[in-house]
C-alpha atoms as a PDB file:
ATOM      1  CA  UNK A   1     -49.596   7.195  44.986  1.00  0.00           C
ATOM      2  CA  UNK A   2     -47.589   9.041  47.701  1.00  0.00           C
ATOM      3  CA  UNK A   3     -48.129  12.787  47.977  1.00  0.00           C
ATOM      4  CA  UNK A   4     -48.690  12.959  44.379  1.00  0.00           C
ATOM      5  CA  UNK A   5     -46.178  10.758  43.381  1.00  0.00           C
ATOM      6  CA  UNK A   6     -46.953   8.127  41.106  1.00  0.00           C
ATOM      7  CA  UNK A   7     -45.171   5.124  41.061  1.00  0.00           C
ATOM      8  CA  UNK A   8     -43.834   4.034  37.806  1.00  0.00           C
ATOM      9  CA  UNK A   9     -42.382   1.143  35.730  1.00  0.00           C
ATOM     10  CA  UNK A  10     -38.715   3.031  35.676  1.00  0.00           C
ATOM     11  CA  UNK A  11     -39.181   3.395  39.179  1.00  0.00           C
ATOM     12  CA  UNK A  12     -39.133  -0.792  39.389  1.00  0.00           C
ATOM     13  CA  UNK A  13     -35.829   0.047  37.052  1.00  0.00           C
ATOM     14  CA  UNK A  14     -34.025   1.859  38.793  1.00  0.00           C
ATOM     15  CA  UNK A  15     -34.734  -0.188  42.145  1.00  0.00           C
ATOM     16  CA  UNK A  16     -33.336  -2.938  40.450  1.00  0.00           C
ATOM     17  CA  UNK A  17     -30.400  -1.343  39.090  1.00  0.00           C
ATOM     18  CA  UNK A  18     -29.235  -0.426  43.025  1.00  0.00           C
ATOM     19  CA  UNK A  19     -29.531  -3.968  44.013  1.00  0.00           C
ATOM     20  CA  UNK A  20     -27.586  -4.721  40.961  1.00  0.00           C
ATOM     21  CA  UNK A  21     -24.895  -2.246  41.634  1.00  0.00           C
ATOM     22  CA  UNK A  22     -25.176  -3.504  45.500  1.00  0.00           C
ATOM     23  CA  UNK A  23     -24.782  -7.436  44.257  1.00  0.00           C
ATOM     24  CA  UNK A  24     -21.941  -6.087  42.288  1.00  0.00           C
ATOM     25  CA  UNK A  25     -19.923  -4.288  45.353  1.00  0.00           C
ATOM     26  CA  UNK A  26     -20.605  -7.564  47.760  1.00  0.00           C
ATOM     27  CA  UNK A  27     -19.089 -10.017  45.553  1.00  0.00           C
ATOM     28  CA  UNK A  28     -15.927  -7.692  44.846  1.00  0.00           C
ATOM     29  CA  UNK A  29     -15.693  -6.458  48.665  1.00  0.00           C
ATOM     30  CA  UNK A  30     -15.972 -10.552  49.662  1.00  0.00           C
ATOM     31  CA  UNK A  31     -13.668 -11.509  47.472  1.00  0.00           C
ATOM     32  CA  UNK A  32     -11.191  -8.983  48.746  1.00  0.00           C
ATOM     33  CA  UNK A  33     -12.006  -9.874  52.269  1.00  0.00           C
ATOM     34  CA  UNK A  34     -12.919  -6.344  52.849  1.00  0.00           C
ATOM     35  CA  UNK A  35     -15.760  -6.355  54.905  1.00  0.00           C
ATOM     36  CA  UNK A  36     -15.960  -2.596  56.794  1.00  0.00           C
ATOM     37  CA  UNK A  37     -15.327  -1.478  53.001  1.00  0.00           C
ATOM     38  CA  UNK A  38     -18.358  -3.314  51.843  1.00  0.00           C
ATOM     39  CA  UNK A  39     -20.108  -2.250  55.089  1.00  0.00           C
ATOM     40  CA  UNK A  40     -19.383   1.053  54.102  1.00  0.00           C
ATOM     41  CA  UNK A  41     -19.909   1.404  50.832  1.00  0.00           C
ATOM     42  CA  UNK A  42     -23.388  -0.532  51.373  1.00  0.00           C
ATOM     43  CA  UNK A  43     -24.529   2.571  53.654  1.00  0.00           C
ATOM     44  CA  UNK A  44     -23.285   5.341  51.321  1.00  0.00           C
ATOM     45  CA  UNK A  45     -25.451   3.636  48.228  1.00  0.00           C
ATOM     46  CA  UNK A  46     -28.527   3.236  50.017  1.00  0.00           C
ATOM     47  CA  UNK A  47     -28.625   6.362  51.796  1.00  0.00           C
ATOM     48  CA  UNK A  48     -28.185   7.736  48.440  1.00  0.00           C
ATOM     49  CA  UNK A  49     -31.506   5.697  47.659  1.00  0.00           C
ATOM     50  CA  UNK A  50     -33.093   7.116  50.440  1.00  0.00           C
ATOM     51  CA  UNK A  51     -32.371  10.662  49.838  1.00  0.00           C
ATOM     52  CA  UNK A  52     -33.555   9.627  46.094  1.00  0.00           C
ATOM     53  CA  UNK A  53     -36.903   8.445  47.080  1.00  0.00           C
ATOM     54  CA  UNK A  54     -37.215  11.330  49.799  1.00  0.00           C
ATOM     55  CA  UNK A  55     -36.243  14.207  47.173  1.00  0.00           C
ATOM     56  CA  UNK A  56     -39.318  12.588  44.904  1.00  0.00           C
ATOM     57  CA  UNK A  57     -41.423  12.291  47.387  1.00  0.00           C
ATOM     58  CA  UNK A  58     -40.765  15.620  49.225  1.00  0.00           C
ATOM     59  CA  UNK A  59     -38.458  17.753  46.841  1.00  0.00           C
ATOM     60  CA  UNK A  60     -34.766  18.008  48.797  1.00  0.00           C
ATOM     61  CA  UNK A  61     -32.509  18.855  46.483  1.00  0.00           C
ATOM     62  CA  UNK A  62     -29.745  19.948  48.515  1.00  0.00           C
ATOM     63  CA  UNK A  63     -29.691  16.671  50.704  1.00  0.00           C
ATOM     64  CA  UNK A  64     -29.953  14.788  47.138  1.00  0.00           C
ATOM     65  CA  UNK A  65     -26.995  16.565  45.974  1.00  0.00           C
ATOM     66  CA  UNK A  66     -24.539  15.937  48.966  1.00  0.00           C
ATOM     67  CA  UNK A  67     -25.410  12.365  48.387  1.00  0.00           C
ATOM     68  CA  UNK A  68     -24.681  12.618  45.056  1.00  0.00           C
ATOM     69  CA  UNK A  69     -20.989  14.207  46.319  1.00  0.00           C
ATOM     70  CA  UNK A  70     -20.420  11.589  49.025  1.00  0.00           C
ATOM     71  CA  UNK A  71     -21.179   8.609  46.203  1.00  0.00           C
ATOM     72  CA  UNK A  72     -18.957  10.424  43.764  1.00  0.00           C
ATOM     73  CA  UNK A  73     -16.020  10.738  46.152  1.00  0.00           C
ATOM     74  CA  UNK A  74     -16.545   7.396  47.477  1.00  0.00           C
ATOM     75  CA  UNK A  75     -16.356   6.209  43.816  1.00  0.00           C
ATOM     76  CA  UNK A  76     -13.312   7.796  42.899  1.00  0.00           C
ATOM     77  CA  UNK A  77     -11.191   6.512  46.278  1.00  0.00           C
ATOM     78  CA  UNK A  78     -12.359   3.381  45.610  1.00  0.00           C
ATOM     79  CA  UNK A  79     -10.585   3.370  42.038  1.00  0.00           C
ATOM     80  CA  UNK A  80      -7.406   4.715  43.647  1.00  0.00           C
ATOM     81  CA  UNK A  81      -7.264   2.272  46.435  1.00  0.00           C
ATOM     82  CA  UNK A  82      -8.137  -0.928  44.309  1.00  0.00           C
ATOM     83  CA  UNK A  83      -6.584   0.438  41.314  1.00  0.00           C
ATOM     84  CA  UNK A  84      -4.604  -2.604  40.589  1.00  0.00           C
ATOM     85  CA  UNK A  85      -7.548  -4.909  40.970  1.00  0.00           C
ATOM     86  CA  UNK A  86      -9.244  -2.567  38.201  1.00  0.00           C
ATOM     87  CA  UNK A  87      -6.213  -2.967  35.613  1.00  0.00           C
ATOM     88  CA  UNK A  88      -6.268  -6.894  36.178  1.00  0.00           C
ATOM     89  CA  UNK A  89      -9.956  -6.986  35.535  1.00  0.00           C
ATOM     90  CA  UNK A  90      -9.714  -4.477  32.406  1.00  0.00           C
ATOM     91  CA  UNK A  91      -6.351  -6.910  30.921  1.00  0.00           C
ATOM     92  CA  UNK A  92      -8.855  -9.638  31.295  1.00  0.00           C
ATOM     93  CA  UNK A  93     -11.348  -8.023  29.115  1.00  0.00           C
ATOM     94  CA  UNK A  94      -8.681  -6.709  27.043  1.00  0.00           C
ATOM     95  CA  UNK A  95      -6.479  -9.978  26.312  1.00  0.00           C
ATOM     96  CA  UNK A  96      -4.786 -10.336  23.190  1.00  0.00           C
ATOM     97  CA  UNK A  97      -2.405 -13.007  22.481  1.00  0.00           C
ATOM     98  CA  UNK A  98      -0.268 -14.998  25.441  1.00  0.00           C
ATOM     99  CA  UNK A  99       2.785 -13.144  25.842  1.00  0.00           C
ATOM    100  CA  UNK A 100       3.678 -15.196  27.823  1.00  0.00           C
ATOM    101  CA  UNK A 101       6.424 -17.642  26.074  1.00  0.00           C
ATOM    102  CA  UNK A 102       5.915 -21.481  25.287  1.00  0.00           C
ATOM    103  CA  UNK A 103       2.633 -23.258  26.137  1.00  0.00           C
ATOM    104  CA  UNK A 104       3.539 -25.869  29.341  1.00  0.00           C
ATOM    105  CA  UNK A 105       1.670 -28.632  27.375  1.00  0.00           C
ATOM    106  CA  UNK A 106       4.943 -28.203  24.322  1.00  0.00           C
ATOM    107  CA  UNK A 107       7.325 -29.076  27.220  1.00  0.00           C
ATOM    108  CA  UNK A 108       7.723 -32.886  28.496  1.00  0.00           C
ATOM    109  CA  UNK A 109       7.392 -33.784  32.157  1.00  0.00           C
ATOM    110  CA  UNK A 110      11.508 -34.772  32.294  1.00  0.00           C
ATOM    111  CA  UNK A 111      12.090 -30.696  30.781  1.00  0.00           C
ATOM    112  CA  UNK A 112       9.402 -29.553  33.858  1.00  0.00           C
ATOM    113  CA  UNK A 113      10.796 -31.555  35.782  1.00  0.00           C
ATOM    114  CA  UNK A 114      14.894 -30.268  35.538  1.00  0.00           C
ATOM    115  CA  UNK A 115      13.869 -26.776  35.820  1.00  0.00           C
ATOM    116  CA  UNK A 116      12.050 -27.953  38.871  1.00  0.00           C
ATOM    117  CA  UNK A 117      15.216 -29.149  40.345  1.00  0.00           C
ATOM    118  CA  UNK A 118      16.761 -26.208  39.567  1.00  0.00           C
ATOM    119  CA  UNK A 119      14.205 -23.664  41.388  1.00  0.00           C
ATOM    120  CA  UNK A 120      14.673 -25.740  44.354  1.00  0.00           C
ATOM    121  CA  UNK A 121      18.143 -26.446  44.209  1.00  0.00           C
ATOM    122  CA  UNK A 122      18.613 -22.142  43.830  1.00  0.00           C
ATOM    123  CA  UNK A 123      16.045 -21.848  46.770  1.00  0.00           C
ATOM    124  CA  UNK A 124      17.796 -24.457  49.625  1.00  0.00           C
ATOM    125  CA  UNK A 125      21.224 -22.046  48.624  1.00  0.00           C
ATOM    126  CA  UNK A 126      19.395 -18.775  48.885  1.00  0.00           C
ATOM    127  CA  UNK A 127      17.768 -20.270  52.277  1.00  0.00           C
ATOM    128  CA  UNK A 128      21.136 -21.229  53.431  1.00  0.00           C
ATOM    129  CA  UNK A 129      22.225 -17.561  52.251  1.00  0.00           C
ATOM    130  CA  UNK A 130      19.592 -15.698  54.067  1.00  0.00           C
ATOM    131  CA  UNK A 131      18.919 -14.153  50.385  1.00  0.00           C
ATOM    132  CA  UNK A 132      16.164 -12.868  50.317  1.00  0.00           C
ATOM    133  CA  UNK A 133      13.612 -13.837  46.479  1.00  0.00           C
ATOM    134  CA  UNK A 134      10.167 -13.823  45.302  1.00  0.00           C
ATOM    135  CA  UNK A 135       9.535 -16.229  42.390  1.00  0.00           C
ATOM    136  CA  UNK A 136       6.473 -16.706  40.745  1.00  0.00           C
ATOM    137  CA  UNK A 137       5.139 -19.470  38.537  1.00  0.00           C
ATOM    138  CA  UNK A 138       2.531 -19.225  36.206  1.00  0.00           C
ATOM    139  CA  UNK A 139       0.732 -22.419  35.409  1.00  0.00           C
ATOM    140  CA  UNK A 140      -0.825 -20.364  32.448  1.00  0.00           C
ATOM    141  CA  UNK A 141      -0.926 -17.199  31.122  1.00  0.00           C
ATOM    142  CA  UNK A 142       1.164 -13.908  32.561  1.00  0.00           C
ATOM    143  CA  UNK A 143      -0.898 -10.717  33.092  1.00  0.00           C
ATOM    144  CA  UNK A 144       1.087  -7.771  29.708  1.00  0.00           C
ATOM    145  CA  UNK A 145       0.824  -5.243  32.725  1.00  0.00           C
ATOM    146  CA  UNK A 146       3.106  -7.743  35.348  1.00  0.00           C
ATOM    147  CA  UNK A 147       5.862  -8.716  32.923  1.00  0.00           C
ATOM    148  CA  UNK A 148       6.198  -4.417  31.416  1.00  0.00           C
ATOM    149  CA  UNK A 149       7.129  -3.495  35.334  1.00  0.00           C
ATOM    150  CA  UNK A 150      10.070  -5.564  35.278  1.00  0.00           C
ATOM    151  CA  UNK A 151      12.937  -6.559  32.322  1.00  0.00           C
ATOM    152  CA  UNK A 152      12.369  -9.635  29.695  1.00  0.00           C
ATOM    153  CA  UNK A 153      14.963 -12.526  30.169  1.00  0.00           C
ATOM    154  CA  UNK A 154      13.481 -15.334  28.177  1.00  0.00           C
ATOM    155  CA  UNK A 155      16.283 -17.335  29.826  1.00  0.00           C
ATOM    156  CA  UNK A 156      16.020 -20.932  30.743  1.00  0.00           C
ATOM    157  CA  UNK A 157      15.536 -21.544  34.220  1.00  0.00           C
ATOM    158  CA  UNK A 158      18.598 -22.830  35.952  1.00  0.00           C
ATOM    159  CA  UNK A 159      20.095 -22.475  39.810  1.00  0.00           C
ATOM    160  CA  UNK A 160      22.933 -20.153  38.944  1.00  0.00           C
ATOM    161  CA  UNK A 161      20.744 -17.603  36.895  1.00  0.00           C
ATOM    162  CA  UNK A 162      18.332 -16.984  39.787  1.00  0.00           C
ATOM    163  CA  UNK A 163      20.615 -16.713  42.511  1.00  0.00           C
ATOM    164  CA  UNK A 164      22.525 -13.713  40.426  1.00  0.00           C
ATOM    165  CA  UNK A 165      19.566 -12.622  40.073  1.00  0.00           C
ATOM    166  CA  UNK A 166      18.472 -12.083  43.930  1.00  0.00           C
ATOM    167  CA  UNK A 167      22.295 -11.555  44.699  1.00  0.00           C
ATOM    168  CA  UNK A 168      22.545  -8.198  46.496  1.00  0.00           C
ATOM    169  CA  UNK A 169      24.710  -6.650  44.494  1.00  0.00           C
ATOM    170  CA  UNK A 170      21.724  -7.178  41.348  1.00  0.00           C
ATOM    171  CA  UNK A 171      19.860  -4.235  40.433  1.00  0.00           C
ATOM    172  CA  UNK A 172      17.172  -6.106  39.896  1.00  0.00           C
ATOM    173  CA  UNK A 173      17.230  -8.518  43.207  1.00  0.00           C
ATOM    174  CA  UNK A 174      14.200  -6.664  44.811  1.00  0.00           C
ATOM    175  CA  UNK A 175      11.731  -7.703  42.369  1.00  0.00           C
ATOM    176  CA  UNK A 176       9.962 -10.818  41.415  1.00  0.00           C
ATOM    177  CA  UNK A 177      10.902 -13.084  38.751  1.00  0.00           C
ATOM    178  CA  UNK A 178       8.472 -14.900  36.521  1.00  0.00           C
ATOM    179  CA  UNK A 179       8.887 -18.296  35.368  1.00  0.00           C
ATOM    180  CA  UNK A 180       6.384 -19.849  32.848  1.00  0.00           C
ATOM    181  CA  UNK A 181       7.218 -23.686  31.816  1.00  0.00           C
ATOM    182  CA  UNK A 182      11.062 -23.632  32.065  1.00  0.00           C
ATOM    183  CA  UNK A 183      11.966 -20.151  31.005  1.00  0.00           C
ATOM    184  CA  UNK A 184      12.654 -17.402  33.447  1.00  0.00           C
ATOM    185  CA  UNK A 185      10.438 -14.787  30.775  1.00  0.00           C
ATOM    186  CA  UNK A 186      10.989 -11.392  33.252  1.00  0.00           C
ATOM    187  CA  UNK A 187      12.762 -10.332  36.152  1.00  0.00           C
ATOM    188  CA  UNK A 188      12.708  -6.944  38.621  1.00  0.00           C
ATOM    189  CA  UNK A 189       8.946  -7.282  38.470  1.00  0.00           C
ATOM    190  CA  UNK A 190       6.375  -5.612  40.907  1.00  0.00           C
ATOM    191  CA  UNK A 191       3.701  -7.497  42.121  1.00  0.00           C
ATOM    192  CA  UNK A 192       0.155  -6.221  43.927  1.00  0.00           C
ATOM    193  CA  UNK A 193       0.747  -6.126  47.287  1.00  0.00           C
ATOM    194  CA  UNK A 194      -2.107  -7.856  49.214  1.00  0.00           C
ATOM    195  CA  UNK A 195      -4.803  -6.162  51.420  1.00  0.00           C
ATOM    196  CA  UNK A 196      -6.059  -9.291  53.571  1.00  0.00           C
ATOM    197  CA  UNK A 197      -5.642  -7.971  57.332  1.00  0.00           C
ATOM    198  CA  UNK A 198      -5.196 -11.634  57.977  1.00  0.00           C
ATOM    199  CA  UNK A 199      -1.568 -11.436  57.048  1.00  0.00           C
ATOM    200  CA  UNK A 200       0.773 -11.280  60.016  1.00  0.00           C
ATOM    201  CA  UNK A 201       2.751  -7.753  60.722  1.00  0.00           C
ATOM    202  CA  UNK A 202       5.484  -9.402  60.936  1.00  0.00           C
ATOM    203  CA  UNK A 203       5.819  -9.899  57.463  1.00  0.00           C
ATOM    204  CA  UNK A 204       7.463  -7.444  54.790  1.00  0.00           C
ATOM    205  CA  UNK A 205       6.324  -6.474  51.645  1.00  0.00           C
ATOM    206  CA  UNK A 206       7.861  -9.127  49.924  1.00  0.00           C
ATOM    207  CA  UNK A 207       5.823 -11.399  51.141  1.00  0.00           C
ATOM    208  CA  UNK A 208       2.566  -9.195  50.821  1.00  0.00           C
ATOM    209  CA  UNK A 209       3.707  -8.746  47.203  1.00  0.00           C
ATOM    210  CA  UNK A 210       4.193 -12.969  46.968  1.00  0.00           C
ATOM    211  CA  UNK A 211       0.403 -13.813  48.255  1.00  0.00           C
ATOM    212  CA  UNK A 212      -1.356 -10.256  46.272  1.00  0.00           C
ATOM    213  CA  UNK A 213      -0.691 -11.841  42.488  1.00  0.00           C
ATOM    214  CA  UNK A 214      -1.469 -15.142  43.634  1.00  0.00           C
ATOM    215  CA  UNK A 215      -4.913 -13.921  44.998  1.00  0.00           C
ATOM    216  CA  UNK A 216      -5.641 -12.194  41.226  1.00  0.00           C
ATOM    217  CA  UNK A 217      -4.648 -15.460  39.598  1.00  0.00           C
ATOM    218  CA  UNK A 218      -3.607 -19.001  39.451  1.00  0.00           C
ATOM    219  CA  UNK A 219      -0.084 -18.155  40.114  1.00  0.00           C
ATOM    220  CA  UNK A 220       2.402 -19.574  42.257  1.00  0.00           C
ATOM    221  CA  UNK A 221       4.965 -17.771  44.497  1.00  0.00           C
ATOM    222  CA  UNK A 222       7.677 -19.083  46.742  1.00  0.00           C
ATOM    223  CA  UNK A 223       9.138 -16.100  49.071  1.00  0.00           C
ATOM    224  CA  UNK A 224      12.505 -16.789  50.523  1.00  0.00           C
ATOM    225  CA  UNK A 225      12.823 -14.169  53.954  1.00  0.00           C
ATOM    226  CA  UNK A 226      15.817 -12.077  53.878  1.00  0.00           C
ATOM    227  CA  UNK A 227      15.959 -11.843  57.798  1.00  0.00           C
ATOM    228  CA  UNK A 228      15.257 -15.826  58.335  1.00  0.00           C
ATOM    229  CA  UNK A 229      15.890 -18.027  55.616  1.00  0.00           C
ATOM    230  CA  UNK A 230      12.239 -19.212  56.029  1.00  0.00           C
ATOM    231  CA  UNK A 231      11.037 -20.679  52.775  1.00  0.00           C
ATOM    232  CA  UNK A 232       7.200 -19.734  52.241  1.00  0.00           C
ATOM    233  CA  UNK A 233       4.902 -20.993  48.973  1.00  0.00           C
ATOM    234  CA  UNK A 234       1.580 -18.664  48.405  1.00  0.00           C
ATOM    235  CA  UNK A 235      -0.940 -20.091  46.714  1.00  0.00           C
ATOM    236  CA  UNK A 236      -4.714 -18.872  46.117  1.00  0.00           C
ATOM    237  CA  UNK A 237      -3.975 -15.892  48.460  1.00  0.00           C
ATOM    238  CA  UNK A 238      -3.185 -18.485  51.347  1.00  0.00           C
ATOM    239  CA  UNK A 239       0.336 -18.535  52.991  1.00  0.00           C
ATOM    240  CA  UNK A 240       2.262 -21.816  53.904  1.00  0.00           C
ATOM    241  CA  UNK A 241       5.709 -20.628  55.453  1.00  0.00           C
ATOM    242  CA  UNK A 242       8.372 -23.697  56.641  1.00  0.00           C
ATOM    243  CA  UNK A 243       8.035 -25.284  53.340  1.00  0.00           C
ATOM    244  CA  UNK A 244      10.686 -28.380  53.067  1.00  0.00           C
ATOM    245  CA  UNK A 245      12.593 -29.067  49.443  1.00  0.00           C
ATOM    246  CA  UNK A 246      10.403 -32.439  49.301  1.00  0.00           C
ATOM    247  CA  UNK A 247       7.527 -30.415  50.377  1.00  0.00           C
ATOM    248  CA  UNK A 248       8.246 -27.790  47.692  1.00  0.00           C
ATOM    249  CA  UNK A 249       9.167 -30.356  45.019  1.00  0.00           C
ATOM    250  CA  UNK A 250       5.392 -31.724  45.907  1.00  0.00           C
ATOM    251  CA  UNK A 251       3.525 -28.715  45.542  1.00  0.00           C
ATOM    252  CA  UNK A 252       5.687 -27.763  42.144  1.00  0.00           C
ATOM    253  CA  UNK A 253       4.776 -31.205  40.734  1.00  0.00           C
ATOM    254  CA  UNK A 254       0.827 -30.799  41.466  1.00  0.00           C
ATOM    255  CA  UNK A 255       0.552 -27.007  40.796  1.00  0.00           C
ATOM    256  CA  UNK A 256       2.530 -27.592  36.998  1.00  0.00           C
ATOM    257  CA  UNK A 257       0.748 -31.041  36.707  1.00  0.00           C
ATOM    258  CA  UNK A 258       3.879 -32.789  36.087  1.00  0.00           C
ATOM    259  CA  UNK A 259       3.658 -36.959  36.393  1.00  0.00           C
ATOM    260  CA  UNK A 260       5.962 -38.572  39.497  1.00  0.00           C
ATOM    261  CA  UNK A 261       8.660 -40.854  38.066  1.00  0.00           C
ATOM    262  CA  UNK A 262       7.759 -44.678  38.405  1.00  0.00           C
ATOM    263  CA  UNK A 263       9.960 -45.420  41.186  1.00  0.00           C
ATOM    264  CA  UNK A 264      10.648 -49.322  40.512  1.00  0.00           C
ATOM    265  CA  UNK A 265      10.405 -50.684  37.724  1.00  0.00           C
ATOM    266  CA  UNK A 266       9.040 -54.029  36.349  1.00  0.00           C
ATOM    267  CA  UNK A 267      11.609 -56.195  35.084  1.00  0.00           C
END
């Protein structure tokens, strides 16, 4: 007992319920990288503790209730600034059926394969171009809230089709087309942009845009720079810019699990 305070069994409660709330902010802070946020936030929640314990030990309302505003607008900011992250995590919960076109496993390696060819055949004349795209593959399932910012295609995935699509003169070319299996299922999409301060400056927001989905999901991007040519792949929220055609054709073949062709045969 502390100056006729007792201490209780919801008292336990609600001390575990902070930690719980503070477990919960470090492993969504880490996994955004943001570490001033989390340091941040950490300070704000247990100085609202502290004010807690002091306003039941000592009676301080008005210190308890300041708290309670600086929590409250903390809270809210944080729901603007990560909004996105909170609409991926409530789709997750949410999911209904794949919208998201044929399963992969219904196609055969040879059908993978061609519209392989034809993503990188569109992306070494876009490169050559200085066109600038942002194409993403989804190994799996698309995200409802991705594929309603853009327009539905459902067209098969062939050279021609995507470069008309990133052509200049396309009202659509500054948005990000999605390709699950070999169908091109949306175009003009808008992608999360990312918030790792790792990324350099000298990057645009396409780019940002190419490595934010892929760090919300098992997506792959490849980002073609308007200004160089540069072909980039982002994958798990990493960057790998000066990517070859072989080198692309590699990473394509792994990410969609597609099987290499025998390349001699026994006779």
């Amino acid at each position: 007992m502390l100056a006729g305070y007792t201490f209780e069994t919801k008292n336990i409660i609600e001390i575990v319920a902070a930690f719980a709330v503070w477990a919960l902010l470090c492993a969504f802070f880490v996994r955004k990288k943001s570490f001033k946020m989390l340091l941040l936030f950490s300070a704000v929640l247990f100085l609202y503790v502290g004010i807690d314990i002091l306003d039941k030990l000592f009676g301080v309302p008005l210190a308890k209730d300041m708290a309670l505003l600086v929590s409250i607008f903390m809270i809210v900011a944080m729901v603007i600034v990560y909004q996105t992250d909170f609409k991926v995590l409530f789709f997750d919960l949410a999911k209904g059926p794949d919208r998201s076109g044929v399963p992969d496993d219904t196609l055969s390696d040879e059908e993978m394969r061609l519209s392989v060819d034809e993503i990188i055949k569109a992306c070494q004349t876009m490169s050559k171009a200085r066109t600038g795209a942002l194409i993403v593959l989804a190994p799996t399932s698309v995200p409802a809230h991705i594929l309603e910012t853009g327009i539905n295609l459902g067209a098969l995935v062939s050279s021609p089709v995507l470069e008309s699509i990133f052509n200049n003169r396309s009202p659509i070319h500054d948005g990000a087309v999605i390709i699950k299996g070999n169908r091109i299922l949306a175009a003009g999409c808008f992608l999360p942009l990312s918030e790792t301060q790792s990324v350099s400056k000298t990057l645009g927001t396409r780019h940002r845009a190419g490595i934010g989905i892929t760090e919300e999901s098992d997506m792959l991007t490849i980002i073609i720079s308007e200004e160089t040519g540069i072909i980039s792949v982002a994958q798990r929220g990493e960057l790998h810019r000066y990517v070859t055609p072989d080198r692309l054709r590699d990473i394509l073949h792994k990410t969609l699990r597609i099987s290499q062709l025998t390349k001699h045969r026994s006779l």
